[in-house]
PDB file of N, CA and C in Angstrom:
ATOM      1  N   UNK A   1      61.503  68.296 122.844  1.00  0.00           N
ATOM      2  CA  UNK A   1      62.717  68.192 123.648  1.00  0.00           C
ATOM      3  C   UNK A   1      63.897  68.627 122.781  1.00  0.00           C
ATOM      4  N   UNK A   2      64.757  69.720 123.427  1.00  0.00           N
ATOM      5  CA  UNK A   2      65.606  69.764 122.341  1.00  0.00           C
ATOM      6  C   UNK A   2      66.990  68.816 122.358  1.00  0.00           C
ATOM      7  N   UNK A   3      67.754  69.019 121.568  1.00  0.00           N
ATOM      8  CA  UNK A   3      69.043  67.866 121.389  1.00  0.00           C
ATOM      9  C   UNK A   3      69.923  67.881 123.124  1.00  0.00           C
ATOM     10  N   UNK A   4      70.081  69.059 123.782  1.00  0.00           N
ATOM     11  CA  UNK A   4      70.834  68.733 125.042  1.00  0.00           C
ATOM     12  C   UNK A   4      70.052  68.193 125.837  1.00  0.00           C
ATOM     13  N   UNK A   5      68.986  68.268 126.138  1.00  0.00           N
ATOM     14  CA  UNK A   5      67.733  67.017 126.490  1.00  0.00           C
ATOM     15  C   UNK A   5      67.850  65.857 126.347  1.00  0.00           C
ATOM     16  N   UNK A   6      67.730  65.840 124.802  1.00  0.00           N
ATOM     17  CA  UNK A   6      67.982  64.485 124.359  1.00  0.00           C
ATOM     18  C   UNK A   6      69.159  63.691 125.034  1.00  0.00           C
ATOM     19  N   UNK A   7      70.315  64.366 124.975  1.00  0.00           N
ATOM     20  CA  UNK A   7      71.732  63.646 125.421  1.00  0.00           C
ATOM     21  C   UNK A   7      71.217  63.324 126.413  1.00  0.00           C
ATOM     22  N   UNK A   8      71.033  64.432 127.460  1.00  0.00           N
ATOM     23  CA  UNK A   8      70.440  63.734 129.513  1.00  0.00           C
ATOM     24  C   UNK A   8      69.988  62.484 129.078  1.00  0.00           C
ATOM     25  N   UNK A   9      68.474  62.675 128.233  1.00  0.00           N
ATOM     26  CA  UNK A   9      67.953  61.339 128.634  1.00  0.00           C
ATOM     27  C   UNK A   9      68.546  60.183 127.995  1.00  0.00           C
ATOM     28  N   UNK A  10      69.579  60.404 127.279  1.00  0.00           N
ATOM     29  CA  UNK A  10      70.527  58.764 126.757  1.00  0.00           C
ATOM     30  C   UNK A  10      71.291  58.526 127.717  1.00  0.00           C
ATOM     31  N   UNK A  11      71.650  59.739 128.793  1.00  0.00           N
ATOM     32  CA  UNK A  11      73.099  59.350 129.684  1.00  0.00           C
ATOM     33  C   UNK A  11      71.930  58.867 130.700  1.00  0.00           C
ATOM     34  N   UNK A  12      71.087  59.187 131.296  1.00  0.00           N
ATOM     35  CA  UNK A  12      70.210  58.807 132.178  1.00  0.00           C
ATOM     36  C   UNK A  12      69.333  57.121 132.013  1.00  0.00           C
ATOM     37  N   UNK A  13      69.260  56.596 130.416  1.00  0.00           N
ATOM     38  CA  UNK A  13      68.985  55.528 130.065  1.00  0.00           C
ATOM     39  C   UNK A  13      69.865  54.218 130.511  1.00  0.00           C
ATOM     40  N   UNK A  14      71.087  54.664 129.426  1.00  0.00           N
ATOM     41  CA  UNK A  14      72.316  54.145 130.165  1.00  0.00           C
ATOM     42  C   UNK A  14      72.731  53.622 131.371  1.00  0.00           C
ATOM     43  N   UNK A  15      72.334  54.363 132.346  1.00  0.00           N
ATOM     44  CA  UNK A  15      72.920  54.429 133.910  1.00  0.00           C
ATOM     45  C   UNK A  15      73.879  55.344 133.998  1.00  0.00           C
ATOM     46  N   UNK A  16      73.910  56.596 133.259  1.00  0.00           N
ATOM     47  CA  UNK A  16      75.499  56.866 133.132  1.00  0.00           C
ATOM     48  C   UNK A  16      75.625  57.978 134.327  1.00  0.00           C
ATOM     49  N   UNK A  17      74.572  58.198 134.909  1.00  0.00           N
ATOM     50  CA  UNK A  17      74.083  60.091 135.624  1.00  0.00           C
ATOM     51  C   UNK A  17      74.418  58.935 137.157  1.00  0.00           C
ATOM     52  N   UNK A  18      73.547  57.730 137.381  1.00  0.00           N
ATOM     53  CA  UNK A  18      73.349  57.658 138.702  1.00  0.00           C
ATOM     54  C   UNK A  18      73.701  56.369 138.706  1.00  0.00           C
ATOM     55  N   UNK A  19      74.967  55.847 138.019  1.00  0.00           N
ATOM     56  CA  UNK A  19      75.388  54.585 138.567  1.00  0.00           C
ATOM     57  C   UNK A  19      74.781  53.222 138.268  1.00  0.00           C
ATOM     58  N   UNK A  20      73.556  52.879 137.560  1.00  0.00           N
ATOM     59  CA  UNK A  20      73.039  51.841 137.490  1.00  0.00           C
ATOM     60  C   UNK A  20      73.664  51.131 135.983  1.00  0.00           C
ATOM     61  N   UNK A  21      74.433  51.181 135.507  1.00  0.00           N
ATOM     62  CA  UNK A  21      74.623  51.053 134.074  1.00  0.00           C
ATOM     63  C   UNK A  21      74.638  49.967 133.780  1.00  0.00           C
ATOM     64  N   UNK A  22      73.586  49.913 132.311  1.00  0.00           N
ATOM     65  CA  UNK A  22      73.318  48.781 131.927  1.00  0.00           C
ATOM     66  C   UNK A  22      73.463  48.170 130.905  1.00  0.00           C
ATOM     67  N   UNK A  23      74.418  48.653 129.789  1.00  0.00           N
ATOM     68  CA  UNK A  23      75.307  48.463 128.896  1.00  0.00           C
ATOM     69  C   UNK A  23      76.772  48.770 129.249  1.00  0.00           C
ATOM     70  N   UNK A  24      77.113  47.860 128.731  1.00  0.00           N
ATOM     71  CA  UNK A  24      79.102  47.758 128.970  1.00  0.00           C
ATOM     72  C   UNK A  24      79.993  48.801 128.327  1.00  0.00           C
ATOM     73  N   UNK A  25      79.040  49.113 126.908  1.00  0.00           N
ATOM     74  CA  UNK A  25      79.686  49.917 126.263  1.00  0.00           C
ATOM     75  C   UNK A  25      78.547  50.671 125.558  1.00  0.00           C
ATOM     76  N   UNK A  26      77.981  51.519 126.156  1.00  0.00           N
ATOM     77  CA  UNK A  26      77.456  52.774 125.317  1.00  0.00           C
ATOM     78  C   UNK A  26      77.399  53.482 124.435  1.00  0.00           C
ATOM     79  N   UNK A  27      76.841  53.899 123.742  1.00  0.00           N
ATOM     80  CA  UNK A  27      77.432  54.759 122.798  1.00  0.00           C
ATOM     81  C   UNK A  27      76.393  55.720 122.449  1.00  0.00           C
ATOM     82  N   UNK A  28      77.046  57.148 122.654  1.00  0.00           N
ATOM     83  CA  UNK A  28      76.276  58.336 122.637  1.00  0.00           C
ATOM     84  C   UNK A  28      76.711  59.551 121.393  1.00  0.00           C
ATOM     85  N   UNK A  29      77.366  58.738 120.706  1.00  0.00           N
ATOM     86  CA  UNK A  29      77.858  59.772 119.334  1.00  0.00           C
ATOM     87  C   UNK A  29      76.955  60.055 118.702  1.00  0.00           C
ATOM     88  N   UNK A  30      77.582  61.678 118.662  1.00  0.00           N
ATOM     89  CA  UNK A  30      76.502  62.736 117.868  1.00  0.00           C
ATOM     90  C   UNK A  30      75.156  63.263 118.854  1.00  0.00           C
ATOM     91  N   UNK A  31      74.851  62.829 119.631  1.00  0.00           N
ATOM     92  CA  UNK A  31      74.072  62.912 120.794  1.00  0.00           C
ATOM     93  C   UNK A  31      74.783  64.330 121.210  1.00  0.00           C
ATOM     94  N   UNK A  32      74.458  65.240 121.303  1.00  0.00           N
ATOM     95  CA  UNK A  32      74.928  66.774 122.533  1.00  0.00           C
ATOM     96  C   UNK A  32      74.762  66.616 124.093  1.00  0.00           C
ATOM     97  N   UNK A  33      75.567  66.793 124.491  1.00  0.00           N
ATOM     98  CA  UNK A  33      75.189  66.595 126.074  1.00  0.00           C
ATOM     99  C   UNK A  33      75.988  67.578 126.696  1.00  0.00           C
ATOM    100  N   UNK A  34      74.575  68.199 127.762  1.00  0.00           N
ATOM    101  CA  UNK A  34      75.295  68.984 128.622  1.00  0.00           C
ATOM    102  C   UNK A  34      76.389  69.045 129.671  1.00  0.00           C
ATOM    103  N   UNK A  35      76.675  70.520 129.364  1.00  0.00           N
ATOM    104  CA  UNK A  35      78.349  70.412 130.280  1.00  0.00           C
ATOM    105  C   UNK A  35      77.850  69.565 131.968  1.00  0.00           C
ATOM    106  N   UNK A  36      76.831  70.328 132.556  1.00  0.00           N
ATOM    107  CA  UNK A  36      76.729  69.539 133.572  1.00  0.00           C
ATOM    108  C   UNK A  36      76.632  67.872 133.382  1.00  0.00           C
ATOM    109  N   UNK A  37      75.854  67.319 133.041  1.00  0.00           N
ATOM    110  CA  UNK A  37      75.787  66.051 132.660  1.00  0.00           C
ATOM    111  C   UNK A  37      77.024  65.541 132.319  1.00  0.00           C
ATOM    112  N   UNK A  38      78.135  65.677 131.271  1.00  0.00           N
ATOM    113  CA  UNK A  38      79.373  65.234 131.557  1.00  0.00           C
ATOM    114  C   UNK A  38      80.132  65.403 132.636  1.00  0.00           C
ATOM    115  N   UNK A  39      79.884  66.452 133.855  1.00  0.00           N
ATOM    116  CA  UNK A  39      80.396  66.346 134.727  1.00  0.00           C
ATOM    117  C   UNK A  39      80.020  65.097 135.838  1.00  0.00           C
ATOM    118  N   UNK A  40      78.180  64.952 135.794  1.00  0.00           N
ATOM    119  CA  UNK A  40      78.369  64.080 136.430  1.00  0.00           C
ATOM    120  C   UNK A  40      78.233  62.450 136.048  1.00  0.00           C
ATOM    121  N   UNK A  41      78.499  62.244 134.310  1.00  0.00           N
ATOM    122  CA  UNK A  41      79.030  60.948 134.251  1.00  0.00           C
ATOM    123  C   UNK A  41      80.497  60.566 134.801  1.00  0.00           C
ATOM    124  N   UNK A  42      81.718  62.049 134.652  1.00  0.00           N
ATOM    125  CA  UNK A  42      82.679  61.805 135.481  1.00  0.00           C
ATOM    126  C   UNK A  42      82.936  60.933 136.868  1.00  0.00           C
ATOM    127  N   UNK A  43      81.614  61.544 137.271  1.00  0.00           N
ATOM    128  CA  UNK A  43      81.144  61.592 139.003  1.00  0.00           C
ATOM    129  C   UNK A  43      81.267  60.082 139.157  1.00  0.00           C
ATOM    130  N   UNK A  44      80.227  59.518 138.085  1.00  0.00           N
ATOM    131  CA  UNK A  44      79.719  57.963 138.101  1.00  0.00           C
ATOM    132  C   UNK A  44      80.883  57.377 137.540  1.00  0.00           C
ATOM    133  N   UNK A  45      81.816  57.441 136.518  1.00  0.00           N
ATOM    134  CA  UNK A  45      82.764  56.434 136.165  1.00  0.00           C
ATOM    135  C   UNK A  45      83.487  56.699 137.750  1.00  0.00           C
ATOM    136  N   UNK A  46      83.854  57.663 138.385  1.00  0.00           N
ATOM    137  CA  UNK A  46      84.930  57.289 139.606  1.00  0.00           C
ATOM    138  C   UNK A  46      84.507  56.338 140.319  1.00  0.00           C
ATOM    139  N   UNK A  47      82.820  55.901 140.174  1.00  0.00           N
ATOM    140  CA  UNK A  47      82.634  54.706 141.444  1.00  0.00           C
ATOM    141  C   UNK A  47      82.268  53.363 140.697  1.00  0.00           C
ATOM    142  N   UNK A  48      82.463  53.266 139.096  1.00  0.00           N
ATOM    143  CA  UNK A  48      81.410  52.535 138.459  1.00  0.00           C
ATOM    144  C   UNK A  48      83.136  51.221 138.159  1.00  0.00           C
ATOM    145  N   UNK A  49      82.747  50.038 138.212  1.00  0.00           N
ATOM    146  CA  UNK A  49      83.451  49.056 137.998  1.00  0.00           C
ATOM    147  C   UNK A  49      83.273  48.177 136.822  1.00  0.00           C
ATOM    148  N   UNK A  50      82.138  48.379 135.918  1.00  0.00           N
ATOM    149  CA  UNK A  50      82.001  47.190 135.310  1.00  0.00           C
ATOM    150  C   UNK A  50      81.923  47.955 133.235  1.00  0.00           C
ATOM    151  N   UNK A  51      81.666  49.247 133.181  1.00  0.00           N
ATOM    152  CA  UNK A  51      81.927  49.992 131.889  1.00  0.00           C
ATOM    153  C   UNK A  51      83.305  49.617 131.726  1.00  0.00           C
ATOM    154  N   UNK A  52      83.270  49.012 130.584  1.00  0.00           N
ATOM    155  CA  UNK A  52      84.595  49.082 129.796  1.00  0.00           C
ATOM    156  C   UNK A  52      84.503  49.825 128.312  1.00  0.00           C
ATOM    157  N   UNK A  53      83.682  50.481 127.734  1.00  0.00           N
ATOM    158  CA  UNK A  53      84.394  51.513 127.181  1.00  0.00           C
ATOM    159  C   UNK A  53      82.947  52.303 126.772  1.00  0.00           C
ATOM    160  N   UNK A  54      83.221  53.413 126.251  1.00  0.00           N
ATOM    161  CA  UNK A  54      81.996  55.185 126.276  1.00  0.00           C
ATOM    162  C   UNK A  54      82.704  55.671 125.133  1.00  0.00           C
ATOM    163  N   UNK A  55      81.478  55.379 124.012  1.00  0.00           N
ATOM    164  CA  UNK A  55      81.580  56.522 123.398  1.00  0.00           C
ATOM    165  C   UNK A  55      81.248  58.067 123.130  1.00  0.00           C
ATOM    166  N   UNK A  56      81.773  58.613 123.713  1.00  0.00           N
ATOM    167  CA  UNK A  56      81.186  60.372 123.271  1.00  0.00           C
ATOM    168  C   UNK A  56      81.749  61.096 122.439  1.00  0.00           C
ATOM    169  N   UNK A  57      81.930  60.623 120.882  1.00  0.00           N
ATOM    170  CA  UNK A  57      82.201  61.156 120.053  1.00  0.00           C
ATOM    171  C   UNK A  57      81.058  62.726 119.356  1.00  0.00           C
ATOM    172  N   UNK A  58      81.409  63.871 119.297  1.00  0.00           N
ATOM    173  CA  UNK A  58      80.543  64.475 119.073  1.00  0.00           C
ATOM    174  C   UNK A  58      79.426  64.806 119.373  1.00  0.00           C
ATOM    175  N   UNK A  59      79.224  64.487 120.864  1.00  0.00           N
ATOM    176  CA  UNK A  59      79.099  64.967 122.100  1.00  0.00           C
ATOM    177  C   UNK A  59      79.024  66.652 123.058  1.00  0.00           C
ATOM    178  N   UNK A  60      79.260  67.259 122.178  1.00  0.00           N
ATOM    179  CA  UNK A  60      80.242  68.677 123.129  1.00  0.00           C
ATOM    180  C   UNK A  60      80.819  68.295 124.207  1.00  0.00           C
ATOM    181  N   UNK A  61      81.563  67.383 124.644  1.00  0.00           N
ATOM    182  CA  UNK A  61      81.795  67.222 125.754  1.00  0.00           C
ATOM    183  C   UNK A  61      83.506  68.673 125.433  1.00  0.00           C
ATOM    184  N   UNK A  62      82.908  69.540 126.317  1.00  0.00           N
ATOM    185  CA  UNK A  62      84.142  70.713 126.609  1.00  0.00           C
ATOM    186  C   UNK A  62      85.664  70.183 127.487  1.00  0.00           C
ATOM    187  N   UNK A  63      86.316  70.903 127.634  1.00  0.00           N
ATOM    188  CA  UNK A  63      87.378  71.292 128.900  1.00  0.00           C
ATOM    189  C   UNK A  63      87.211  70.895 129.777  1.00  0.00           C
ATOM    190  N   UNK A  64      86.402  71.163 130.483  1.00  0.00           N
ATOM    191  CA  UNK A  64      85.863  70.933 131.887  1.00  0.00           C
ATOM    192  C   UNK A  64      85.069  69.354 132.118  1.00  0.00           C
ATOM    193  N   UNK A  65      84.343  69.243 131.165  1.00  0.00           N
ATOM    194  CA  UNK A  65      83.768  67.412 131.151  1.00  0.00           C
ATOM    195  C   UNK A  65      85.381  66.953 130.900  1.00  0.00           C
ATOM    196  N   UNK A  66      85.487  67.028 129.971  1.00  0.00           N
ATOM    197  CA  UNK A  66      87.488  66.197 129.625  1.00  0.00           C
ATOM    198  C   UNK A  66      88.085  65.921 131.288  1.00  0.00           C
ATOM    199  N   UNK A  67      87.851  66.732 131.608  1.00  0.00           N
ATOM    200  CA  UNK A  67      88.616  67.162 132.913  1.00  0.00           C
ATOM    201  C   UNK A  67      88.036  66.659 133.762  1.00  0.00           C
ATOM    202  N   UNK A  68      86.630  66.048 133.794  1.00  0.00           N
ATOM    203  CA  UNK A  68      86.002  65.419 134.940  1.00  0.00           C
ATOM    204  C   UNK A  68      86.346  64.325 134.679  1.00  0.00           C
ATOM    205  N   UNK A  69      86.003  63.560 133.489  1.00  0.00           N
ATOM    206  CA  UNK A  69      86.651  62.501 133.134  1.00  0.00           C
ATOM    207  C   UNK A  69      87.543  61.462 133.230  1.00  0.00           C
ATOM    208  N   UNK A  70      88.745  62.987 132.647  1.00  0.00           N
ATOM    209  CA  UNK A  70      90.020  62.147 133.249  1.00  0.00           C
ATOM    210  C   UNK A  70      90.423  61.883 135.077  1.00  0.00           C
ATOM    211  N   UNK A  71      89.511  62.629 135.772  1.00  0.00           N
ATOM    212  CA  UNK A  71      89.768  62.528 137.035  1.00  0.00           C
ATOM    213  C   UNK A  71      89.544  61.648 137.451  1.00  0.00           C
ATOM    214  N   UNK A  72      88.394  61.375 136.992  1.00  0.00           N
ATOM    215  CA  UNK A  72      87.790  59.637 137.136  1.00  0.00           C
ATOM    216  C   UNK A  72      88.513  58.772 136.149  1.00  0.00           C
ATOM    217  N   UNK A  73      89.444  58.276 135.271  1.00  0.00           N
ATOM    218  CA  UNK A  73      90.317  57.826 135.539  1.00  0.00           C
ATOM    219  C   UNK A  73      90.977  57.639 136.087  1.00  0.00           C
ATOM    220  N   UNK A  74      91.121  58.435 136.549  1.00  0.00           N
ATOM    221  CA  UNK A  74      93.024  58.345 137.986  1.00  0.00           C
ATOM    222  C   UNK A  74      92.149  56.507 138.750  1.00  0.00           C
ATOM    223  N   UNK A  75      91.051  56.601 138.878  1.00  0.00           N
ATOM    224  CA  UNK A  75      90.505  55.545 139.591  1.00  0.00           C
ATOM    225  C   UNK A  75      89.579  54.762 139.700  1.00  0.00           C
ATOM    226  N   UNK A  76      89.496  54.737 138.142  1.00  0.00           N
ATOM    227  CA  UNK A  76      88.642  53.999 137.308  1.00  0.00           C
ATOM    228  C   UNK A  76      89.148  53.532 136.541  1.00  0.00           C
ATOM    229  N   UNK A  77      89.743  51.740 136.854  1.00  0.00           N
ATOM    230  CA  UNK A  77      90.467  50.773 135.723  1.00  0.00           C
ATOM    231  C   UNK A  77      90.253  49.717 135.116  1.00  0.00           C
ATOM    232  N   UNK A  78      88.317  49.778 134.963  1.00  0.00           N
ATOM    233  CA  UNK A  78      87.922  48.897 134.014  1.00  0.00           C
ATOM    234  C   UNK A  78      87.970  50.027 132.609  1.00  0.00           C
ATOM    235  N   UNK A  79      86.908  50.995 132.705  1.00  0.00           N
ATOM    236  CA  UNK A  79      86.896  51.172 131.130  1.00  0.00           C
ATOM    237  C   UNK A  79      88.244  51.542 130.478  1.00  0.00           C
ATOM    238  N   UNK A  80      88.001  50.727 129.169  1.00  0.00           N
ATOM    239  CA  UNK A  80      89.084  50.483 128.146  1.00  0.00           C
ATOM    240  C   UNK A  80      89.385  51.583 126.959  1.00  0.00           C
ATOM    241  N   UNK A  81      88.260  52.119 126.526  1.00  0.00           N
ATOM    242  CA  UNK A  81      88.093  52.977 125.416  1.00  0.00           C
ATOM    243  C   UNK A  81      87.180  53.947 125.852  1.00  0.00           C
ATOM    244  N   UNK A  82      87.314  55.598 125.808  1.00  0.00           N
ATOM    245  CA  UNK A  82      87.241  56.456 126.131  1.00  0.00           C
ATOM    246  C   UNK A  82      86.575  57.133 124.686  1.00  0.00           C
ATOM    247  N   UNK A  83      85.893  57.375 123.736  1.00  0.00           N
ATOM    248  CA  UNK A  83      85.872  57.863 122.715  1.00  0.00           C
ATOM    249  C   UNK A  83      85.476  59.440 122.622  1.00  0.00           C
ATOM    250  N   UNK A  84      86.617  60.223 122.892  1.00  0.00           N
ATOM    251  CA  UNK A  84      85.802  62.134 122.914  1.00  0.00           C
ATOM    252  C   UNK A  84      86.418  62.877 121.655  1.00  0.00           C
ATOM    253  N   UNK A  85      86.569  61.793 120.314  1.00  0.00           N
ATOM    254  CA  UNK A  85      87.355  63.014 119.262  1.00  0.00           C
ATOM    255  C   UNK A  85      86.138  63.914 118.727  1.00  0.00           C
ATOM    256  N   UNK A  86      86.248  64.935 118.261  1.00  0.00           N
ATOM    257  CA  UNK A  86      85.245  65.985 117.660  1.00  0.00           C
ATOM    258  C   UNK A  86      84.670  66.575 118.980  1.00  0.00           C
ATOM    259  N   UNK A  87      85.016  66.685 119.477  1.00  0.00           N
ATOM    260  CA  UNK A  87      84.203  67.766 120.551  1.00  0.00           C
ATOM    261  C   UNK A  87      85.599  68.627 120.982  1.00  0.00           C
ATOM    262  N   UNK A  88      84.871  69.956 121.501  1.00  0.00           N
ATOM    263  CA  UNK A  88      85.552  71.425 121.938  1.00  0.00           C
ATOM    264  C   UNK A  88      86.448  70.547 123.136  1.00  0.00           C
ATOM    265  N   UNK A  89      87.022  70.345 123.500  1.00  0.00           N
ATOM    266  CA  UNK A  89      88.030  69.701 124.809  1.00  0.00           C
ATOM    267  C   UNK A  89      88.869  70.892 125.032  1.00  0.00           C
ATOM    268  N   UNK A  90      89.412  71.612 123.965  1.00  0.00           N
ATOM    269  CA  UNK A  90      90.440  72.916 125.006  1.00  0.00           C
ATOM    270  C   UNK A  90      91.845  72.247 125.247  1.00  0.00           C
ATOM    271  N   UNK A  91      92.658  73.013 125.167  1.00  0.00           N
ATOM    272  CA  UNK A  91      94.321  72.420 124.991  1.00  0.00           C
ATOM    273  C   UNK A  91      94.277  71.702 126.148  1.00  0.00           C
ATOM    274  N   UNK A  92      94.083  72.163 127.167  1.00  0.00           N
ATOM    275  CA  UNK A  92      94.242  71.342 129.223  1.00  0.00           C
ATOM    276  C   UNK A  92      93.130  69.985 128.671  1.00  0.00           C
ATOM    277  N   UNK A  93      92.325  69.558 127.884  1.00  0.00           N
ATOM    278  CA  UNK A  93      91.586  68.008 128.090  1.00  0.00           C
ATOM    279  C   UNK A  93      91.753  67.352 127.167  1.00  0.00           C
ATOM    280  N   UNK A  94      92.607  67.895 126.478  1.00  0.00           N
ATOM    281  CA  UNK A  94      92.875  66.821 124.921  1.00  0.00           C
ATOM    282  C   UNK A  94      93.712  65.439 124.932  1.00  0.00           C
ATOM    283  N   UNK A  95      94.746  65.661 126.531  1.00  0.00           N
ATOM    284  CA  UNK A  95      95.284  65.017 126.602  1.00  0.00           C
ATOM    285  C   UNK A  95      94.489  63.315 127.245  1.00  0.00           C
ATOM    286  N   UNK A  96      92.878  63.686 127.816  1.00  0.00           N
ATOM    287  CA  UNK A  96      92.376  62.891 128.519  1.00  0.00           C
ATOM    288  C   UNK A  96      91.766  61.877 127.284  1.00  0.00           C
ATOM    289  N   UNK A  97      91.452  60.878 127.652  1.00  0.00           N
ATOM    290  CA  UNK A  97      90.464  59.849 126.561  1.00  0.00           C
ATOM    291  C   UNK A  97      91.716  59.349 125.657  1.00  0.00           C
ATOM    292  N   UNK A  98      93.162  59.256 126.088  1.00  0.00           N
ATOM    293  CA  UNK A  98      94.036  58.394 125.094  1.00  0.00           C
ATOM    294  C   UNK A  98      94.208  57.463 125.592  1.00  0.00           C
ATOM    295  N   UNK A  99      94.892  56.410 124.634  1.00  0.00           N
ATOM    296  CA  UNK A  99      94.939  54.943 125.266  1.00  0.00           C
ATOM    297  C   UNK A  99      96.254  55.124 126.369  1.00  0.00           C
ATOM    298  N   UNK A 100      96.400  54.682 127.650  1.00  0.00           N
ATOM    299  CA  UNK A 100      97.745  54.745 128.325  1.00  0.00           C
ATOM    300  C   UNK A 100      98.680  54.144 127.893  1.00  0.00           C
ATOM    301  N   UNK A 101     100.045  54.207 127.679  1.00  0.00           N
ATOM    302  CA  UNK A 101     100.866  53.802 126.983  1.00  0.00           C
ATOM    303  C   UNK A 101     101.729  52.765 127.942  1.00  0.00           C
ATOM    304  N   UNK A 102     101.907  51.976 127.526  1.00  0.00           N
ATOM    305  CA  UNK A 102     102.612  50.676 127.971  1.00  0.00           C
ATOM    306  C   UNK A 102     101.794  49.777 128.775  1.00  0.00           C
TER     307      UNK A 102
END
């Protein structure tokens, strides 16, 4: 299996692909995961209530995962900590995964 494999099947362990999640706080650093697959953990934090914080440090999570992400923020206000430093994000997703201010 190679390493973007590998990532699926940690986000798929997790609950992170289809909603069942079964750790509070995950952690997938250094793990590679595909661009699709960060799109659809995006998918799952917009409906998921009980993650309070993801690490995907070093990850590849790109531009476009950043960007799914933060969308699912707009309406997702349990998780607390967002962790995406070291991965490609692209000037438009760098701004996603910071703590909100005030």
């Amino acid at each position: 299996m190679d390493a973007v494999g590998n990532g699926a099947s940690h986000l798929k362990r997790f609950g992170l692909v289809d909603n069942t999640v079964i750790a509070l706080s995950p952690c997938l650093q250094g793990i590679p995961v595909a661009a699709d697959d960060v799109l659809e953990v995006g998918k799952g934090l917009a409906a998921n209530w009980s993650l309070t914080s993801l690490e995907l440090t070093r990850c590849h999570v790109d531009e476009a995962g950043a960007s799914a992400l933060g969308e699912a923020l707009l309406v997702n206000h349990t998780l607390r900590y967002l962790g995406l430093s070291h991965n490609p994000l692209g000037d438009n997703g760098r701004g996603f995964g910071r703590e909100p201010s005030g």
